[in-house]
C-alpha atoms as a PDB file:
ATOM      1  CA  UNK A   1       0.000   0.000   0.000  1.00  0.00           C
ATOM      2  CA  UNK A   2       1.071   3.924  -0.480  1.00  0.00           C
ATOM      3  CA  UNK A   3       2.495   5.168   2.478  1.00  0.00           C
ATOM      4  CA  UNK A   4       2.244   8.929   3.178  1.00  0.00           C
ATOM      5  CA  UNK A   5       5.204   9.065   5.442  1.00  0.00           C
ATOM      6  CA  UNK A   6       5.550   8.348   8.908  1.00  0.00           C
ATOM      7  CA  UNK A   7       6.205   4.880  10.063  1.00  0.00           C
ATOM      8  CA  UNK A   8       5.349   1.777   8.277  1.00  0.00           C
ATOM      9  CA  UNK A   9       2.131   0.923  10.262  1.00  0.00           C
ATOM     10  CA  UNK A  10       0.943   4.399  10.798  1.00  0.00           C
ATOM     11  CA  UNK A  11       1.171   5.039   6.696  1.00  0.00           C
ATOM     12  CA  UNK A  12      -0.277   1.683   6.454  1.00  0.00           C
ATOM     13  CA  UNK A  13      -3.249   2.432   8.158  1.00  0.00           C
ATOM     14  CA  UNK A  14      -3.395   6.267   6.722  1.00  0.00           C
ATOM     15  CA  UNK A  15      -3.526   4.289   3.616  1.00  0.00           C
ATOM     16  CA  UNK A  16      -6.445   2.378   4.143  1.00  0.00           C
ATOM     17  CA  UNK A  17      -8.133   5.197   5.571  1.00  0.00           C
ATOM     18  CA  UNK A  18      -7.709   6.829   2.181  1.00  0.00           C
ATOM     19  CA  UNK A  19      -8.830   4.002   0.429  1.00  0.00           C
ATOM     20  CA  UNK A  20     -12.348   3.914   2.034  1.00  0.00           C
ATOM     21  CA  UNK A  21     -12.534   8.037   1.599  1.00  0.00           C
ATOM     22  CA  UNK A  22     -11.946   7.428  -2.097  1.00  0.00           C
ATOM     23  CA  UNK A  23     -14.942   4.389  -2.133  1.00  0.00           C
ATOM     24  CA  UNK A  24     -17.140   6.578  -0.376  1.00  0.00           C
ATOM     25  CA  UNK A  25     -16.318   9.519  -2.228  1.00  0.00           C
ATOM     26  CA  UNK A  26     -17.142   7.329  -5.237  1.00  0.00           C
ATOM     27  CA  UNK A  27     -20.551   6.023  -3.752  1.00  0.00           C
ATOM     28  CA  UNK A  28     -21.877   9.605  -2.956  1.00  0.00           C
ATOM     29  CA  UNK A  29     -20.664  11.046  -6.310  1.00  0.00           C
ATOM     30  CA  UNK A  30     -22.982   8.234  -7.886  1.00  0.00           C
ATOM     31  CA  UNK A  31     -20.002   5.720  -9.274  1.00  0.00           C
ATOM     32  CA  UNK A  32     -17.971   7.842 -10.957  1.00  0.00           C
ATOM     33  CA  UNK A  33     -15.474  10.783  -9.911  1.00  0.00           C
ATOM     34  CA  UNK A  34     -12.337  12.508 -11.631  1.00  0.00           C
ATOM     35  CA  UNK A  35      -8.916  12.748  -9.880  1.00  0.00           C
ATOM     36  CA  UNK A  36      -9.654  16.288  -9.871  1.00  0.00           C
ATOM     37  CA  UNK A  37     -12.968  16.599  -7.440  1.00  0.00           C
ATOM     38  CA  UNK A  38     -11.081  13.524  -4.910  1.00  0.00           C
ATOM     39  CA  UNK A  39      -8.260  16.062  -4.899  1.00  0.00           C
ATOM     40  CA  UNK A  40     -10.416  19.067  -3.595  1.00  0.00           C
ATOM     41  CA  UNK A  41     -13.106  17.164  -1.722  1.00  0.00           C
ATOM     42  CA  UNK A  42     -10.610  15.295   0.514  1.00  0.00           C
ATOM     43  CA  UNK A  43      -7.713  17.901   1.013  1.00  0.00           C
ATOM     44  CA  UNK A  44      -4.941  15.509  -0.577  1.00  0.00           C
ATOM     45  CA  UNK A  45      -2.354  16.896  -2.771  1.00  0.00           C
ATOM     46  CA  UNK A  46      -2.954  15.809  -6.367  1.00  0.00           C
ATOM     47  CA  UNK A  47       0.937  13.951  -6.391  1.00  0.00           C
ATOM     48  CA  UNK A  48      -0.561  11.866  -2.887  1.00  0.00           C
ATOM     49  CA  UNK A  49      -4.211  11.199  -4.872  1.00  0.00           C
ATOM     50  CA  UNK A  50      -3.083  10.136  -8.100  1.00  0.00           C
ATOM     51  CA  UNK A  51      -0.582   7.335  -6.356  1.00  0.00           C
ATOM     52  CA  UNK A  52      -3.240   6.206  -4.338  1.00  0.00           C
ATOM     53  CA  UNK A  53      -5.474   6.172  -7.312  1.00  0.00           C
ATOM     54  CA  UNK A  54      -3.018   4.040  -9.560  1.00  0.00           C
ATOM     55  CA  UNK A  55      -2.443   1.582  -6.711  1.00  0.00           C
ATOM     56  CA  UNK A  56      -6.156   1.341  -6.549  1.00  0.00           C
ATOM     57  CA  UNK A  57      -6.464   0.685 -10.013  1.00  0.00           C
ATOM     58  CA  UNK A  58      -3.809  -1.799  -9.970  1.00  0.00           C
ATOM     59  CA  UNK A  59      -5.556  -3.904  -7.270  1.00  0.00           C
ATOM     60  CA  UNK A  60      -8.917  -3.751  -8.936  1.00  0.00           C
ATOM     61  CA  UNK A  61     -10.505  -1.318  -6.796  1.00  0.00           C
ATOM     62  CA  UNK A  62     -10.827   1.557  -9.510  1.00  0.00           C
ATOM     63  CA  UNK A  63     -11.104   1.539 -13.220  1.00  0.00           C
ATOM     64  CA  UNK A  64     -10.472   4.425 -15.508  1.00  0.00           C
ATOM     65  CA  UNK A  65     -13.946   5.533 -17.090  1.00  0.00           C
ATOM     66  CA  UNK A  66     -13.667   6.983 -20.607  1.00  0.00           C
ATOM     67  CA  UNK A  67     -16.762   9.163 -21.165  1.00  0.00           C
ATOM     68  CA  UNK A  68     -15.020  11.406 -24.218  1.00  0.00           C
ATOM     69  CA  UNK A  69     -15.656  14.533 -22.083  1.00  0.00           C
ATOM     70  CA  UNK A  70     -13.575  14.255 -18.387  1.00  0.00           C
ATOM     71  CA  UNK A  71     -10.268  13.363 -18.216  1.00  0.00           C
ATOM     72  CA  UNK A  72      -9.205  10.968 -15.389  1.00  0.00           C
ATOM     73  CA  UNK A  73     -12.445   9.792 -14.618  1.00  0.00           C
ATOM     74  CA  UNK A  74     -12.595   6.981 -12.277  1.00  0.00           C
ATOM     75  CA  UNK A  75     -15.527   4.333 -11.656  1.00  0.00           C
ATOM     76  CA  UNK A  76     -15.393   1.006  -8.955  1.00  0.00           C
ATOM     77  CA  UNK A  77     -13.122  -1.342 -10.150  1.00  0.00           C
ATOM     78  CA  UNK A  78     -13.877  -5.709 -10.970  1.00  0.00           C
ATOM     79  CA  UNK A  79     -12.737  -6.439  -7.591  1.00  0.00           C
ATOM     80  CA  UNK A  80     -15.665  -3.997  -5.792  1.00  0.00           C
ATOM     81  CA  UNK A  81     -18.499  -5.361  -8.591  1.00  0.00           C
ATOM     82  CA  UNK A  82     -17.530  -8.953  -7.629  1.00  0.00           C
ATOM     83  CA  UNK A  83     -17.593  -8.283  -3.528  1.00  0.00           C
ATOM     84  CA  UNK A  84     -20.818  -6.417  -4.093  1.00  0.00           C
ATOM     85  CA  UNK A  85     -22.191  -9.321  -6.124  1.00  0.00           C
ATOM     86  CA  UNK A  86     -20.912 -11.522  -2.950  1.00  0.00           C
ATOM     87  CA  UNK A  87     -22.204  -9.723  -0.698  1.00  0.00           C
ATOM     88  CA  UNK A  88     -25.665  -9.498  -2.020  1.00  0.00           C
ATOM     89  CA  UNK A  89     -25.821 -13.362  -3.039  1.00  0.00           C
ATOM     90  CA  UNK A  90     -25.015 -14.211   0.431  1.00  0.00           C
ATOM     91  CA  UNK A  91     -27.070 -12.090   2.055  1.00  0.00           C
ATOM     92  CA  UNK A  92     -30.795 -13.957   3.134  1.00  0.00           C
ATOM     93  CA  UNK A  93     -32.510 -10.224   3.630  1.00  0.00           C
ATOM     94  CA  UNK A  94     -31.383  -9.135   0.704  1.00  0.00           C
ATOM     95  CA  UNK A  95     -32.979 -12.429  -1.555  1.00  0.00           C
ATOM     96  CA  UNK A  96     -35.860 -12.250   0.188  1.00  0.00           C
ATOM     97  CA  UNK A  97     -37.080  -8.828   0.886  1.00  0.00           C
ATOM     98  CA  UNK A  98     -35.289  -7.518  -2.606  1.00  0.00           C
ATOM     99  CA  UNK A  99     -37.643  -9.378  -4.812  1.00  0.00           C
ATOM    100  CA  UNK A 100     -40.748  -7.651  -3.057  1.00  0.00           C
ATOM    101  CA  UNK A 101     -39.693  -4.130  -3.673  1.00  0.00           C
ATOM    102  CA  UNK A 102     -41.554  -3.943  -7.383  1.00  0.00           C
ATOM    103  CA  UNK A 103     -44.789  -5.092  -5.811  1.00  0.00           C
ATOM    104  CA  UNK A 104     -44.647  -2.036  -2.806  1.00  0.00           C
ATOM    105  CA  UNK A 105     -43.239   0.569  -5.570  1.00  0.00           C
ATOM    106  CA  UNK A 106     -45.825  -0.125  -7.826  1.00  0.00           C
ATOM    107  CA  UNK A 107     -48.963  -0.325  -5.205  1.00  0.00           C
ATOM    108  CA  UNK A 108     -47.355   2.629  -3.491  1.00  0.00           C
ATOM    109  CA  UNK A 109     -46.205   4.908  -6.535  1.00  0.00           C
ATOM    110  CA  UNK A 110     -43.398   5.543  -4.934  1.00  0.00           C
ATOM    111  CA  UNK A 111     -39.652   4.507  -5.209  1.00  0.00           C
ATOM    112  CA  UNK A 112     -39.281   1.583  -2.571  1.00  0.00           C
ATOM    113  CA  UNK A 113     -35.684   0.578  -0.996  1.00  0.00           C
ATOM    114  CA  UNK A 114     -33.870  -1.800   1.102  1.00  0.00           C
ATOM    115  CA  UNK A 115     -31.505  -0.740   3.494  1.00  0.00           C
ATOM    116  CA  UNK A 116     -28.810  -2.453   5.186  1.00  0.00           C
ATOM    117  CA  UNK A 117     -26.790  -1.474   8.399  1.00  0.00           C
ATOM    118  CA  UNK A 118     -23.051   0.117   7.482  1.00  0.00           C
ATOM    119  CA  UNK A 119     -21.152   1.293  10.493  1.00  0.00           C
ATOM    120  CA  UNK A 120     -24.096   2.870  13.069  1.00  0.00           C
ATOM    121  CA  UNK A 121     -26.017   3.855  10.097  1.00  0.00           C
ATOM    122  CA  UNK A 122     -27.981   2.070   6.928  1.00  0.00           C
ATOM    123  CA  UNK A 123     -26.772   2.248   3.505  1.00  0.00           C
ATOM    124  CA  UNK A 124     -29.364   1.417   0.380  1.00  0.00           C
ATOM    125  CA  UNK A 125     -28.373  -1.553  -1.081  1.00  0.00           C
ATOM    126  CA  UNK A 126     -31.378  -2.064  -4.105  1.00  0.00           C
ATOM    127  CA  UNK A 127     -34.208   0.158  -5.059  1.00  0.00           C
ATOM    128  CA  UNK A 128     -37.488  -0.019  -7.421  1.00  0.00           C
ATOM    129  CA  UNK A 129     -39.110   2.231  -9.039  1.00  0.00           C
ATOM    130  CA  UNK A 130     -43.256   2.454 -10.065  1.00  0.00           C
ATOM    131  CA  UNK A 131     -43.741   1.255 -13.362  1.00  0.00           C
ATOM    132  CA  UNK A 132     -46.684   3.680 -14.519  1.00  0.00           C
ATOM    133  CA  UNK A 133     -45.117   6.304 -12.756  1.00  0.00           C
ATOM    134  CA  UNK A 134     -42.724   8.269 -15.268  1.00  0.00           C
ATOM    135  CA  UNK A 135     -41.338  10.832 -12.585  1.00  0.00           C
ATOM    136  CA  UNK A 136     -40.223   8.631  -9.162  1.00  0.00           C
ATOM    137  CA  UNK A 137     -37.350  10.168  -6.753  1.00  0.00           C
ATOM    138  CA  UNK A 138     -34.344   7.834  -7.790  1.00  0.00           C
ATOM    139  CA  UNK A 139     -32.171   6.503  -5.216  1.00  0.00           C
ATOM    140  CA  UNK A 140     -28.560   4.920  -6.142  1.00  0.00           C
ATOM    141  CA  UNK A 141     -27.886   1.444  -4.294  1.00  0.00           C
ATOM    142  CA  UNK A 142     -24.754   2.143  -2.305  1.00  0.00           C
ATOM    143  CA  UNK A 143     -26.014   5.332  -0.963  1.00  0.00           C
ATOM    144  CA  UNK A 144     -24.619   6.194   2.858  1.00  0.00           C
ATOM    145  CA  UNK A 145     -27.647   7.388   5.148  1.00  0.00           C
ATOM    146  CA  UNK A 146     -26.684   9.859   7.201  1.00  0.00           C
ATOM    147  CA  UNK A 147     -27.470   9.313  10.912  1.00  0.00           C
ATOM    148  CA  UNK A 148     -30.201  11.141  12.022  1.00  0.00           C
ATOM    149  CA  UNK A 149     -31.507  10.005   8.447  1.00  0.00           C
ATOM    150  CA  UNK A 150     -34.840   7.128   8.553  1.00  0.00           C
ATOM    151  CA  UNK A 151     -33.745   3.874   8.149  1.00  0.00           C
ATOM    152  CA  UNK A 152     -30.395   5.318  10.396  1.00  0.00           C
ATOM    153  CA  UNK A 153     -32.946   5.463  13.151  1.00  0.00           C
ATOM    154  CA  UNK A 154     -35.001   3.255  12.760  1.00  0.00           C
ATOM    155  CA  UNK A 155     -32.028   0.821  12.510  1.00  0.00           C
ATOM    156  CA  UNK A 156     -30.840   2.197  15.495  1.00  0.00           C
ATOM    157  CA  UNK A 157     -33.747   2.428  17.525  1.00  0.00           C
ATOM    158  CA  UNK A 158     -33.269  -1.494  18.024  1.00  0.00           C
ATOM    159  CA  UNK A 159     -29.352  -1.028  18.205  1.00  0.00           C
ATOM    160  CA  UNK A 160     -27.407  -0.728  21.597  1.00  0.00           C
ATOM    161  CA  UNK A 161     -26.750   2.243  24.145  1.00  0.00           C
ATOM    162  CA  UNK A 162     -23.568   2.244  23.103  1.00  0.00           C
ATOM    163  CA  UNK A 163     -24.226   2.387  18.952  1.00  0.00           C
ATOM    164  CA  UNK A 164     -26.932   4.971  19.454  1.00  0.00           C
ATOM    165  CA  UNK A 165     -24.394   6.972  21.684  1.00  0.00           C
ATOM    166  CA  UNK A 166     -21.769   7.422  18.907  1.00  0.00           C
ATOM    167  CA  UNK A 167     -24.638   7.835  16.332  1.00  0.00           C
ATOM    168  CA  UNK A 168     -25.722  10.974  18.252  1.00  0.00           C
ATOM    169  CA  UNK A 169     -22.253  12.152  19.028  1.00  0.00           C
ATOM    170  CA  UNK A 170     -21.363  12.806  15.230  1.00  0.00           C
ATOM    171  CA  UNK A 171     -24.067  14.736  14.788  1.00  0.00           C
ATOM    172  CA  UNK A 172     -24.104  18.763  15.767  1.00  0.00           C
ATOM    173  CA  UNK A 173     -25.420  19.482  19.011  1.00  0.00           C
ATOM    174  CA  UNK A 174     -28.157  21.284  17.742  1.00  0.00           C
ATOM    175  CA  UNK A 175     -29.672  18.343  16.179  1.00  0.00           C
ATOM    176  CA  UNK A 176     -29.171  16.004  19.385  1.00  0.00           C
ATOM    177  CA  UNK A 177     -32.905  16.749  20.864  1.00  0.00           C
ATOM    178  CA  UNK A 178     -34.663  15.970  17.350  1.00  0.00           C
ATOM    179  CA  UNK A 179     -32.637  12.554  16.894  1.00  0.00           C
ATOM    180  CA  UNK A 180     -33.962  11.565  20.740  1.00  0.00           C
ATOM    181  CA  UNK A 181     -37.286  12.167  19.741  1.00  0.00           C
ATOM    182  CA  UNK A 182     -37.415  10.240  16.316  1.00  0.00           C
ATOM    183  CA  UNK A 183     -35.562   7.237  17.868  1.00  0.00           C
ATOM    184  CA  UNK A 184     -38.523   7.104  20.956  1.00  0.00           C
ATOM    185  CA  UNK A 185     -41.048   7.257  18.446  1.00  0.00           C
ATOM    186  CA  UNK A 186     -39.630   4.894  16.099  1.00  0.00           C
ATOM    187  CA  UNK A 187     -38.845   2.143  18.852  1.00  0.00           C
ATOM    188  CA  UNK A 188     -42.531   3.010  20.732  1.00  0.00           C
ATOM    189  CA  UNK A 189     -44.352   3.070  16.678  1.00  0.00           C
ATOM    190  CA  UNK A 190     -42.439  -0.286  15.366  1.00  0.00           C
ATOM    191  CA  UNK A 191     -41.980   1.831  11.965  1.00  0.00           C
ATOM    192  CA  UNK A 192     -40.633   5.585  10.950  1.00  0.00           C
ATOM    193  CA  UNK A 193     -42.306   8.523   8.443  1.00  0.00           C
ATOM    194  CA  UNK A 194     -39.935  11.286   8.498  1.00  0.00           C
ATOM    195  CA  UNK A 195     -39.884  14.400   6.065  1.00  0.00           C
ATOM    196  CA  UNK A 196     -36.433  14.965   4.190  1.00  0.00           C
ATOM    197  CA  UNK A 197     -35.867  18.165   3.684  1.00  0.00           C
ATOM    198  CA  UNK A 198     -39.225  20.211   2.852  1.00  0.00           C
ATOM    199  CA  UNK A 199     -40.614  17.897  -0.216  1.00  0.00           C
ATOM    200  CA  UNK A 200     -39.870  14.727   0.258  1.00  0.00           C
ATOM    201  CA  UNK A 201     -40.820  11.641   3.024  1.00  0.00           C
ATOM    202  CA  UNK A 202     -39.675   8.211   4.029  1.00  0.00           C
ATOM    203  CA  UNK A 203     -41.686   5.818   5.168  1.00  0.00           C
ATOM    204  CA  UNK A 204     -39.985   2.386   6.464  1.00  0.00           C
ATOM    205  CA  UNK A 205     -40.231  -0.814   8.831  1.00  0.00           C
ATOM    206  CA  UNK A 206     -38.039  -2.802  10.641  1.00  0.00           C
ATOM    207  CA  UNK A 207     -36.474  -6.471   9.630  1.00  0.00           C
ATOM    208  CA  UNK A 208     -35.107  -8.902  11.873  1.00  0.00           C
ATOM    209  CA  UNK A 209     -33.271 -11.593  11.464  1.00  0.00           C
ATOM    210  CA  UNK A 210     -32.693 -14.229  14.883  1.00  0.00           C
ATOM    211  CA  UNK A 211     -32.821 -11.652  17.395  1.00  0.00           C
ATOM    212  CA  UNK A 212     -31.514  -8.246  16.172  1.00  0.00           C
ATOM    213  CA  UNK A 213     -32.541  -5.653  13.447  1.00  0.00           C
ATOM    214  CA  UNK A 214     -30.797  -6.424  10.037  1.00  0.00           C
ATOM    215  CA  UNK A 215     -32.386  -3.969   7.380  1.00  0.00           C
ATOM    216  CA  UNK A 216     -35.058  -1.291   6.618  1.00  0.00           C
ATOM    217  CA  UNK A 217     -37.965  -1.809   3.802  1.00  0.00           C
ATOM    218  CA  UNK A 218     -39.123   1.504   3.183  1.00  0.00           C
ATOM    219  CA  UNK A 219     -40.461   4.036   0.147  1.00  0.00           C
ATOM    220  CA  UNK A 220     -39.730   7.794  -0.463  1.00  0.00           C
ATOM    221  CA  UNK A 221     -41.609  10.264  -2.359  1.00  0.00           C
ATOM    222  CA  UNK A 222     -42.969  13.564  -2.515  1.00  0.00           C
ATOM    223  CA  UNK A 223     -44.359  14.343   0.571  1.00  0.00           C
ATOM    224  CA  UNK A 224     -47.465  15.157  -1.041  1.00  0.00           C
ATOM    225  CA  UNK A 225     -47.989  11.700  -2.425  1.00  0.00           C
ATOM    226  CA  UNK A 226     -47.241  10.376   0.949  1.00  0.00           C
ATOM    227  CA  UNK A 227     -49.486  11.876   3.355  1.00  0.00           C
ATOM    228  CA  UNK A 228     -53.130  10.930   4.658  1.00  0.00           C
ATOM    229  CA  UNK A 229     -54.337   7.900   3.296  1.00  0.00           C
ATOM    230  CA  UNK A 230     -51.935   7.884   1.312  1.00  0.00           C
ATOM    231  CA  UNK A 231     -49.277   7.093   4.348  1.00  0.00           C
ATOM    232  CA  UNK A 232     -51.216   5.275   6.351  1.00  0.00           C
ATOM    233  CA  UNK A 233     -52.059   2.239   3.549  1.00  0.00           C
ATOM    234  CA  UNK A 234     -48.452   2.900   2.885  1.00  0.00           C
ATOM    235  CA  UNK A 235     -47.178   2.195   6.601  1.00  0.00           C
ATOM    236  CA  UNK A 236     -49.540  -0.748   6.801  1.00  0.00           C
ATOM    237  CA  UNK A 237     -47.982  -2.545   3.544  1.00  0.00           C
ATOM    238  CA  UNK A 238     -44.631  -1.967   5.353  1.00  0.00           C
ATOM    239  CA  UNK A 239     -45.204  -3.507   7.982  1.00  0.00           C
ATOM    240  CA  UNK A 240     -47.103  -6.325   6.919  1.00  0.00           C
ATOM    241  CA  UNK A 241     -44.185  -7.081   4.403  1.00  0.00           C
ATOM    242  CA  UNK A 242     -41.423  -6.558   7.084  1.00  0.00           C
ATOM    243  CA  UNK A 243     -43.185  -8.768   9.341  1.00  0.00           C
ATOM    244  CA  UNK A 244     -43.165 -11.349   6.646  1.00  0.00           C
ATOM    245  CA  UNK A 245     -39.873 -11.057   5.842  1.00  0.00           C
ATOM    246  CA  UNK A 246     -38.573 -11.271   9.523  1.00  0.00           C
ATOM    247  CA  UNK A 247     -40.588 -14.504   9.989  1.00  0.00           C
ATOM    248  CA  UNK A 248     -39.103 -15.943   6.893  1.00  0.00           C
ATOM    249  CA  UNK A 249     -35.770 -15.033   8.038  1.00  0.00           C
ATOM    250  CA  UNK A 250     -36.241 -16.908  11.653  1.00  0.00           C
ATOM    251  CA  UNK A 251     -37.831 -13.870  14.149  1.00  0.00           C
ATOM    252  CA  UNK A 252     -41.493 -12.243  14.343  1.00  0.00           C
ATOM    253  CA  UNK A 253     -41.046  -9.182  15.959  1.00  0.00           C
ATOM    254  CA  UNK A 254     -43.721  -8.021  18.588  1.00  0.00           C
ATOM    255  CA  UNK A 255     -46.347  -5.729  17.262  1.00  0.00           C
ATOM    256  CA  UNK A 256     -45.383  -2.119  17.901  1.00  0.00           C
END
């Protein structure tokens, strides 16, 4: 691995930190990103970046992207596709609960998504969209939720003291009072509905697997078009499914 300087462990594990800023860089820039933009977004000089990005490239964990317009553009590399496809063929939640998400996008009219747990928060790992619907928000798999962001809490709300605790500590201080109060209600409700930003809302349930939460099953849309009725049938086709798919992975939860 590039080493940065210092001793060998310490550039070792500067190295791998850099790595996973580069993947995550990539996964929030939607799968593809220049040299240029990981250069200013992560405070690296460009002689440091482009090392780390050849390295990367040489292990399979970057490919250069030729799109006849950017130079150095970057996308994941054979070795990421092939862990992804790994991970998602070994994963029970994701087999079981991934091949329902047409059905509750197209009854909803909504996008519907499945998110896993990544590091105290959830990260969308497959997504459908409404077939009669020509407009549906669009959500990339891969995507990091932030947080104090749905499926974070509602992922968290059956997480321990100690999880939560570190959750709310990397968020500003301000925003400490309003994460307490969506995890109670998400943990006393057995779901979440939460507005993102001004114009759009989640709605999503809980699955278990054995004894502990291991995803989120959940749609966003415009607030609009989930609200009243609207939201309610919404919530109670969330839960129903969840339910199912806990109870097909070993646990049915208690109802909220």
């Amino acid at each position: 691995m590039v080493s940065d300087g210092g001793d060998r462990s310490g550039g070792d594990i500067q190295a791998v930190t850099r790595t996973a800023d580069v993947l995550g860089l990539l996964v929030q820039s939607g799968g593809r990103i220049t040299l240029r933009d990981a250069v200013e977004r992560l405070g690296i000089q460009r002689t440091t970046m482009h090392r780390y990005f050849a390295t990367m490239q040489a292990v399979g964990l970057l490919s250069r992207v030729d799109d006849g317009a950017r130079a150095h553009l970057y996308g994941f590399g054979p070795l990421v596709h092939q862990m992804g496809a790994a991970i998602v063929n070994s994963s029970r939640v994701a087999m079981v609960a991934g091949g329902r998400l047409q059905r509750i996008a197209d009854r909803v009219g909504v996008t519907a998504v499945l998110s896993l747990p990544s590091r105290g928060s959830a990260v969308v790992t497959d997504s459908a969209f409404p077939l009669d619907v020509p407009i549906a928000v669009r959500i990339t798999a891969g995507w990091e939720i932030p947080p104090d962001g749905a499926q974070s809490i509602l992922m968290l709300a059956h997480m321990d003291d100690d999880t939560v605790a570190a959750a709310r500590a990397s968020l500003p201080a301000g925003q400490w009072a309003a994460f307490t109060e969506a995890l109670t209600r998400a943990r006393t409700d057995g779901y979440i509905a939460k507005l993102v930003g001004d114009d759009l809302r989640v709605i999503a349930a809980p699955i278990f697997e054995q004894h502990a939460v291991c995803a989120t099953i959940g749609v966003i849309g415009l607030a609009a078009e989930l609200s009243g009725p609207s939201a309610t049938a919404a919530v109670a086709l969330l839960v129903a499914e969840a339910r199912d798919v806990s109870a097909v992975l070993g646990r049915r939860p208690l109802a909220g």
